[in-house]
C-alpha atoms as a PDB file:
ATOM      1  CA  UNK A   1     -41.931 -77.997 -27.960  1.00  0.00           C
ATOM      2  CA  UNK A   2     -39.526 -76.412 -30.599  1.00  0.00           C
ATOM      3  CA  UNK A   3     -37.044 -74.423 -29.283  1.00  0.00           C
ATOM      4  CA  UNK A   4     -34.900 -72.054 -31.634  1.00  0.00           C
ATOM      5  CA  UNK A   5     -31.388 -72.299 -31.283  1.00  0.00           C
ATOM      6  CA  UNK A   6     -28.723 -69.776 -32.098  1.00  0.00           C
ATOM      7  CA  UNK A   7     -25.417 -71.384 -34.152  1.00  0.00           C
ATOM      8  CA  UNK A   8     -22.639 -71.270 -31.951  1.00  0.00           C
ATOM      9  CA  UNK A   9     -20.650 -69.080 -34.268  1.00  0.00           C
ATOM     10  CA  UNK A  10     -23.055 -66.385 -34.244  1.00  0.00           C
ATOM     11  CA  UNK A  11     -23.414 -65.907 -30.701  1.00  0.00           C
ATOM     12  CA  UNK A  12     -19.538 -66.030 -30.679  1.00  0.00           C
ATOM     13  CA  UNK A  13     -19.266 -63.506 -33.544  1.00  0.00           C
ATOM     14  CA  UNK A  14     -21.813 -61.077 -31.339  1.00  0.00           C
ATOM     15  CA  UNK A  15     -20.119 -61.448 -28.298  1.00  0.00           C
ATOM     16  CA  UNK A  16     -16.652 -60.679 -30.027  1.00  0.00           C
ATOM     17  CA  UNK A  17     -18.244 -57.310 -31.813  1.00  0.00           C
ATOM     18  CA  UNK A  18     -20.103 -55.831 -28.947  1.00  0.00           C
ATOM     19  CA  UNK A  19     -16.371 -56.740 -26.810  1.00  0.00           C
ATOM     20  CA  UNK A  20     -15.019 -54.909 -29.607  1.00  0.00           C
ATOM     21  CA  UNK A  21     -16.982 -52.224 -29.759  1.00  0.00           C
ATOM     22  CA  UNK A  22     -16.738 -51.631 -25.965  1.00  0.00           C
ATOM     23  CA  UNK A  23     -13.042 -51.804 -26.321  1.00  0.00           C
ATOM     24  CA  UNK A  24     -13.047 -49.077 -28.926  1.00  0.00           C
ATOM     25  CA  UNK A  25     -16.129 -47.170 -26.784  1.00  0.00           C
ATOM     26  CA  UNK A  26     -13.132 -47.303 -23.763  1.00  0.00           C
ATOM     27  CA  UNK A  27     -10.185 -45.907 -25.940  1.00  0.00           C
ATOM     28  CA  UNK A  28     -12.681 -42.949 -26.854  1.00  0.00           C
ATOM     29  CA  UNK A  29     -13.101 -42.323 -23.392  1.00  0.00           C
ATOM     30  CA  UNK A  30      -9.515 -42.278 -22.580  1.00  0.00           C
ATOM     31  CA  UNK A  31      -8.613 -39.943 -25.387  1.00  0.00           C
ATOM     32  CA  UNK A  32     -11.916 -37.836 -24.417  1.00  0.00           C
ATOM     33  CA  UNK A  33     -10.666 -37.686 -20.853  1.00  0.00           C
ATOM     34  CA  UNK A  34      -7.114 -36.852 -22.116  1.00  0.00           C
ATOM     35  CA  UNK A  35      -8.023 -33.758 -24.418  1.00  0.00           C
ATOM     36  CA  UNK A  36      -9.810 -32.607 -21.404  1.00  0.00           C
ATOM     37  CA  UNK A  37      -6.654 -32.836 -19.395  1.00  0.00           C
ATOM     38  CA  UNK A  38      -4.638 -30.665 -22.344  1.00  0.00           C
ATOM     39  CA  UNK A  39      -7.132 -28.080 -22.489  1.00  0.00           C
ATOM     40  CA  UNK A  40      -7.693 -27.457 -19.057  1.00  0.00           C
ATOM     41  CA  UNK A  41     -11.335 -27.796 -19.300  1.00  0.00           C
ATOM     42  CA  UNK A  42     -13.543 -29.372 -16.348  1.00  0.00           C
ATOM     43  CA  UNK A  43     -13.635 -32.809 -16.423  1.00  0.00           C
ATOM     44  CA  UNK A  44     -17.097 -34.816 -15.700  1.00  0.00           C
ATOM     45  CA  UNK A  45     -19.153 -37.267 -16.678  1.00  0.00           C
ATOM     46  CA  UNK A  46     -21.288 -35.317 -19.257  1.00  0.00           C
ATOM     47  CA  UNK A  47     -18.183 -33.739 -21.074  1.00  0.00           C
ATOM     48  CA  UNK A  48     -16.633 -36.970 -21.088  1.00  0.00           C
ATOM     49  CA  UNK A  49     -19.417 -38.662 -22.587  1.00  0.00           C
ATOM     50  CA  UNK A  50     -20.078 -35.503 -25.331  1.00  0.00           C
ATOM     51  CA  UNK A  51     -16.487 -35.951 -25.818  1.00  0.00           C
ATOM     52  CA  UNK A  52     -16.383 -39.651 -26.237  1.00  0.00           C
ATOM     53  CA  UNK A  53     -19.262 -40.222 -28.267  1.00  0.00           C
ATOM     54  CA  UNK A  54     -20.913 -42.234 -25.975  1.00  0.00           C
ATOM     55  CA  UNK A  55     -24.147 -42.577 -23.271  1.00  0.00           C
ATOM     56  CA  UNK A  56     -23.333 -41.314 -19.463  1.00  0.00           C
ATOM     57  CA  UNK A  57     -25.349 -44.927 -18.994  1.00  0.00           C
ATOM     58  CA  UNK A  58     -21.783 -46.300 -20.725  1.00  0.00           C
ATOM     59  CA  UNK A  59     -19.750 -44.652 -18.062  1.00  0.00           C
ATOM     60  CA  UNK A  60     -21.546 -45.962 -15.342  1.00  0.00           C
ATOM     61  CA  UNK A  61     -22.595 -49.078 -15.985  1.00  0.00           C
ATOM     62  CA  UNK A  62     -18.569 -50.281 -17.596  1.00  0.00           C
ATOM     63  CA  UNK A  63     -16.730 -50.245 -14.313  1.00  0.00           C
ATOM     64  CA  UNK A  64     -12.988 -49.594 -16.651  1.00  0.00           C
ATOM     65  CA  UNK A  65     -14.864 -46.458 -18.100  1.00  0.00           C
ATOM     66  CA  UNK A  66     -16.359 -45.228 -14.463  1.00  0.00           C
ATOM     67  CA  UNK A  67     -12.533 -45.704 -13.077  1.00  0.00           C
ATOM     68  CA  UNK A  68     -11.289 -43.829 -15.652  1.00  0.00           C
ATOM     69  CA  UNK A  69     -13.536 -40.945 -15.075  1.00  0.00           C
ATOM     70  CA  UNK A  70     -13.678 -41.340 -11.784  1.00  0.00           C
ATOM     71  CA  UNK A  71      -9.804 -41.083 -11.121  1.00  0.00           C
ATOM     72  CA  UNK A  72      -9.743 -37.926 -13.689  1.00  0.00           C
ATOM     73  CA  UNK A  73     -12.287 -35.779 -11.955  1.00  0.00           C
ATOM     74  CA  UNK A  74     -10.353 -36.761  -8.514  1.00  0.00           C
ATOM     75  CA  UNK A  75      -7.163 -35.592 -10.042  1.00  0.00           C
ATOM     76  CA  UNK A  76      -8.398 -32.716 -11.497  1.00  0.00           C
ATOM     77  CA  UNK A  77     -10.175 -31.519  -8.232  1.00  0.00           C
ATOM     78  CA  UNK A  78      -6.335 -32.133  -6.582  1.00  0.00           C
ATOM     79  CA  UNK A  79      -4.961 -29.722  -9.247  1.00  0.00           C
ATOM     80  CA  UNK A  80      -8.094 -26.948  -8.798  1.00  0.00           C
ATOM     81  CA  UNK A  81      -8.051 -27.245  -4.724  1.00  0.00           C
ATOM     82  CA  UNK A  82      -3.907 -26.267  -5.359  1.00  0.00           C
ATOM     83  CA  UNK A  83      -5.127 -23.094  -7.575  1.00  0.00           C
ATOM     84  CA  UNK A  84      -7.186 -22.223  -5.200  1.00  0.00           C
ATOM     85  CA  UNK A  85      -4.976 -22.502  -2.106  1.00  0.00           C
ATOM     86  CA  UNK A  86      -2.030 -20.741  -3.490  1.00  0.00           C
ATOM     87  CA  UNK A  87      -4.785 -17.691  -4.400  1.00  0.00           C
ATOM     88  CA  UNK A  88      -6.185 -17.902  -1.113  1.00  0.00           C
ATOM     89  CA  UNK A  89      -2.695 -17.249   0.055  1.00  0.00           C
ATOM     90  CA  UNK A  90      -1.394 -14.858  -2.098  1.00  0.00           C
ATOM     91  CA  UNK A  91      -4.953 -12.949  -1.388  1.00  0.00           C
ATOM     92  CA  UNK A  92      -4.383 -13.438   2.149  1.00  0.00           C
ATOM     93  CA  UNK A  93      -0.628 -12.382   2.137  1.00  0.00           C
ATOM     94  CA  UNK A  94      -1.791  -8.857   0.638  1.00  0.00           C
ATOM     95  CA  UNK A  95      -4.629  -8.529   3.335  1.00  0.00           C
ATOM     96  CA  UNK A  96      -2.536  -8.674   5.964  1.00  0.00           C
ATOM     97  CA  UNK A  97       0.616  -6.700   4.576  1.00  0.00           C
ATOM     98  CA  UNK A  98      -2.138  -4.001   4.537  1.00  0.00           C
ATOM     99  CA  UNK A  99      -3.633  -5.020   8.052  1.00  0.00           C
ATOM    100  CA  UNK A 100       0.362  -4.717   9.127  1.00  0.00           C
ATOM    101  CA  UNK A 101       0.893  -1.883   7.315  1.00  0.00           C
ATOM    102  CA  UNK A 102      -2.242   0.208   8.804  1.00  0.00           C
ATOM    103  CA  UNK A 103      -1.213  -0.919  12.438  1.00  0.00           C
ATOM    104  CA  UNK A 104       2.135   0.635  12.615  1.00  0.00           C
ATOM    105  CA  UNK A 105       0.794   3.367  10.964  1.00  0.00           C
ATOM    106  CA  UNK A 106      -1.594   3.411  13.567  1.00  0.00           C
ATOM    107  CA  UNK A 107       0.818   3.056  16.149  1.00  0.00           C
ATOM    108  CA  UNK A 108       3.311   5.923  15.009  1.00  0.00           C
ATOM    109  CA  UNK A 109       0.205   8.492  15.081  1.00  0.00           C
ATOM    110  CA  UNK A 110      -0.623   7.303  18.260  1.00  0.00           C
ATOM    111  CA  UNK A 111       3.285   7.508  19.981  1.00  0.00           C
ATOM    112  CA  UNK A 112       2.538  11.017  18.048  1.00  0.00           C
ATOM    113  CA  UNK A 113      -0.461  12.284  19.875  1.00  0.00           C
ATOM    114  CA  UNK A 114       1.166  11.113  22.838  1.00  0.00           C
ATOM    115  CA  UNK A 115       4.354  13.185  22.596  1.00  0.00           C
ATOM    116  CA  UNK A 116       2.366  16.216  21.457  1.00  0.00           C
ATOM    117  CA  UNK A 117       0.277  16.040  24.604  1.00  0.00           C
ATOM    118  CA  UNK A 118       3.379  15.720  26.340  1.00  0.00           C
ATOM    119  CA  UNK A 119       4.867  18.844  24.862  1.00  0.00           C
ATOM    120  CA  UNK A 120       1.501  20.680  25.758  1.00  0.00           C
ATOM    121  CA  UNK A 121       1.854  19.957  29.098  1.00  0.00           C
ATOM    122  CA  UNK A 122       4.979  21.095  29.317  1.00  0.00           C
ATOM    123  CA  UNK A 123       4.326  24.493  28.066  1.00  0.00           C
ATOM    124  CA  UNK A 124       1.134  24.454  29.983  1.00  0.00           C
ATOM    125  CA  UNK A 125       3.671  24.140  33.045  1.00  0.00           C
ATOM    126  CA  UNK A 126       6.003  26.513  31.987  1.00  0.00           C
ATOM    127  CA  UNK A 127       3.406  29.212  31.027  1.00  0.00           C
ATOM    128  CA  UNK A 128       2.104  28.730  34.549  1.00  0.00           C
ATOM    129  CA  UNK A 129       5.359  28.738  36.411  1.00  0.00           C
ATOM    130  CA  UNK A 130       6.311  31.984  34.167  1.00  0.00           C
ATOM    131  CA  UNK A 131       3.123  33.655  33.572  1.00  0.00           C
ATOM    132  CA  UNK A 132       3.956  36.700  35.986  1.00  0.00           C
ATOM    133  CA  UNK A 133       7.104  37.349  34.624  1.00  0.00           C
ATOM    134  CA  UNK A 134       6.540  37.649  31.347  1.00  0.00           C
ATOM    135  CA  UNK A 135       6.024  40.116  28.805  1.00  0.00           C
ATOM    136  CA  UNK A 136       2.451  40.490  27.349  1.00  0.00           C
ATOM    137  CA  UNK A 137       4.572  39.831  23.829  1.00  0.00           C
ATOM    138  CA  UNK A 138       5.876  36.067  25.193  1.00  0.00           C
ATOM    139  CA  UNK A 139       2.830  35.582  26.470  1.00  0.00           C
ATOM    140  CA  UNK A 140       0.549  36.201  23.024  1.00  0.00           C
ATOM    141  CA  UNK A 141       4.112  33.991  20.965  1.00  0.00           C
ATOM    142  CA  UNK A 142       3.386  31.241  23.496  1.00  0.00           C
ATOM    143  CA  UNK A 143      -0.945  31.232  23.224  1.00  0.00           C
ATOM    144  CA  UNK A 144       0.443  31.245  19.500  1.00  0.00           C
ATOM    145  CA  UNK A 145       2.308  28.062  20.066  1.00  0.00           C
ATOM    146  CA  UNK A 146      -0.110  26.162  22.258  1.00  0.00           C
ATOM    147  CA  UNK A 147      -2.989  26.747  19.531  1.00  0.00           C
ATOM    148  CA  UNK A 148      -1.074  25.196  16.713  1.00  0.00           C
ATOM    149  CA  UNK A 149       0.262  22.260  18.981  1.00  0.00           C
ATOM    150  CA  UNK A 150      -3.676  21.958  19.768  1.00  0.00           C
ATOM    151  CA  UNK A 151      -4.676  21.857  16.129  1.00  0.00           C
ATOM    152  CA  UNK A 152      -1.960  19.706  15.314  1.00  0.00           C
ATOM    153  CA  UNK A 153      -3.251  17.158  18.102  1.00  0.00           C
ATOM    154  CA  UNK A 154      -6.742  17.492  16.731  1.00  0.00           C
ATOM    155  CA  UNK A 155      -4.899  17.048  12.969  1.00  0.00           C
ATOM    156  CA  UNK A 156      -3.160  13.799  14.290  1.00  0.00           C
ATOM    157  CA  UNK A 157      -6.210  12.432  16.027  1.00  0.00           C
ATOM    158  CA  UNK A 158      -8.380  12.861  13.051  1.00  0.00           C
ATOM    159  CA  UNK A 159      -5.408  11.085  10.995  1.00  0.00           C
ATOM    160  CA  UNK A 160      -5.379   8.465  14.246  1.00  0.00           C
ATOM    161  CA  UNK A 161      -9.177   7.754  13.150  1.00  0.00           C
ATOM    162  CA  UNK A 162      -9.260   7.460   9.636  1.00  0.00           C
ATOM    163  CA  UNK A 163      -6.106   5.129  10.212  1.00  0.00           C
ATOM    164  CA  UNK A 164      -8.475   3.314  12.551  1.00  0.00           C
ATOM    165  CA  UNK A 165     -10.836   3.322  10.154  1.00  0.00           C
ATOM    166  CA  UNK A 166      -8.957   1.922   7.910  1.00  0.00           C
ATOM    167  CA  UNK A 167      -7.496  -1.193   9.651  1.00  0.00           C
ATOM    168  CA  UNK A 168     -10.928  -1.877  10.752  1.00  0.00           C
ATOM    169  CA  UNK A 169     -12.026  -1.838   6.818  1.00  0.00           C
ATOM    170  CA  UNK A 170      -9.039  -4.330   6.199  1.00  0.00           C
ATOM    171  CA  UNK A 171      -9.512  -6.442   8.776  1.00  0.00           C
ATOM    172  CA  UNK A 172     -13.475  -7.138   7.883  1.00  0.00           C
ATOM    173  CA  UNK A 173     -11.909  -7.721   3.657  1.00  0.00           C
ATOM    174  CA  UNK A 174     -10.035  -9.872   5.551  1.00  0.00           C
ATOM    175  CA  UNK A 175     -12.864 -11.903   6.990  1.00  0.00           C
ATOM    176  CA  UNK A 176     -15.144 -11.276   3.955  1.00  0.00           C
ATOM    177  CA  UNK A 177     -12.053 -12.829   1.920  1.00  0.00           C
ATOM    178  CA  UNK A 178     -11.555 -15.653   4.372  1.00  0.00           C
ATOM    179  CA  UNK A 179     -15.628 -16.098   4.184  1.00  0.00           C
ATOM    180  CA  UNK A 180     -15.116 -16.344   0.126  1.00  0.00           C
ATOM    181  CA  UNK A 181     -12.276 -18.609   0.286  1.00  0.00           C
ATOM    182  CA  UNK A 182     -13.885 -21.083   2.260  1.00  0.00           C
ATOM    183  CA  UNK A 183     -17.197 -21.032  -0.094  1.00  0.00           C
ATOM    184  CA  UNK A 184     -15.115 -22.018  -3.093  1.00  0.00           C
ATOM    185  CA  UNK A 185     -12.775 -24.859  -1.037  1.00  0.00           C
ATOM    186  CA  UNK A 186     -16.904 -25.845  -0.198  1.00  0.00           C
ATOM    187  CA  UNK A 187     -17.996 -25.375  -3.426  1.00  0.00           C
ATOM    188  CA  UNK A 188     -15.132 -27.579  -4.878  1.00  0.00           C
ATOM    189  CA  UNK A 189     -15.296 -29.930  -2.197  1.00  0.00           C
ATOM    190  CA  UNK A 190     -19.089 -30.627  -3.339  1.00  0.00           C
ATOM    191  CA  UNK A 191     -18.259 -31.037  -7.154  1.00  0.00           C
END
């Protein structure tokens, strides 16, 4: 049997080209991964590999080439899950200024109604303890009085429920924002 054998130095020469090539197939990944990095764009396998000029099978199979990409997309999923975190808390800072906000509001109508009604009954007492005594004149000023005091409860009370209304409605952004936030820290998490 006659077996073909390949010259030393031609195996040797082969082995030293495809090393070589792989060596220059690596430094295009590295600069690939590091124009990524400068633009800000979203690093992964298949921009890498447009990037680089080379197969995804490349970055795979050469364990130097899946490190590199590998530690890049780790690094810039670090850097994204920061952006994210300080939005989440600058979003969630304004949500519940407002949430604050709409509370004491909330609170000052309602020490409001409360001292109104507290007025009313006082008159109310008065106007009973007086009533016989006074002139039909006093009487009509003070009716007078108690009807604006009573539409000025029912004015505060309406203004107590739209306040309500509205820390309700910024309490459920709240949540919904909350909801969103932890989609995308999910979302990001999965990529």
């Amino acid at each position: 049997m006659n077996t073909a054998t390949v010259p030393v130095p031609r195996t040797a020469a082969a082995l030293a080209a495809r090393r070589q090539r792989t060596e220059a197939a690596l430094h295009r990944v590295r600069e690939a991964i590091a124009r990524l990095r400068r633009e800000k764009a979203q690093v992964s396998v298949a921009a890498v590999a447009r990037r680089a000029d080379v197969s995804r099978t490349f970055l795979y199979n050469n364990p130097e080439a899946r490190a590199a990409v590998a530690t890049a997309m780790a690094e810039a999923g670090e850097r994204r899950s920061r952006t994210l975190a300080e939005q989440h808390d600058e979003r969630e800072a304004t949500w519940r200024e407002r949430a604050l906000n709409a509370e004491e509001a909330l609170k000052a109508a309602q020490a409001e109604i409360l001292a109104q009604r507290t007025r009313i009954g006082e008159l109310l007492g008065q106007v009973r303890d007086l009533e016989a005594e006074w002139t039909e004149e006093t009487i009509q000023r003070i009716i007078a009085e108690n009807t604006a005091l009573k539409q000025r409860v029912r004015q505060l009370t309406a203004d107590n429920r739209t306040l309500d209304e509205r820390l309700k409605a910024a309490r459920s952004n709240l949540r919904f924002q909350d909801r969103r936030v932890a989609d995308l820290e999910a979302q990001i998490a999965g990529t």
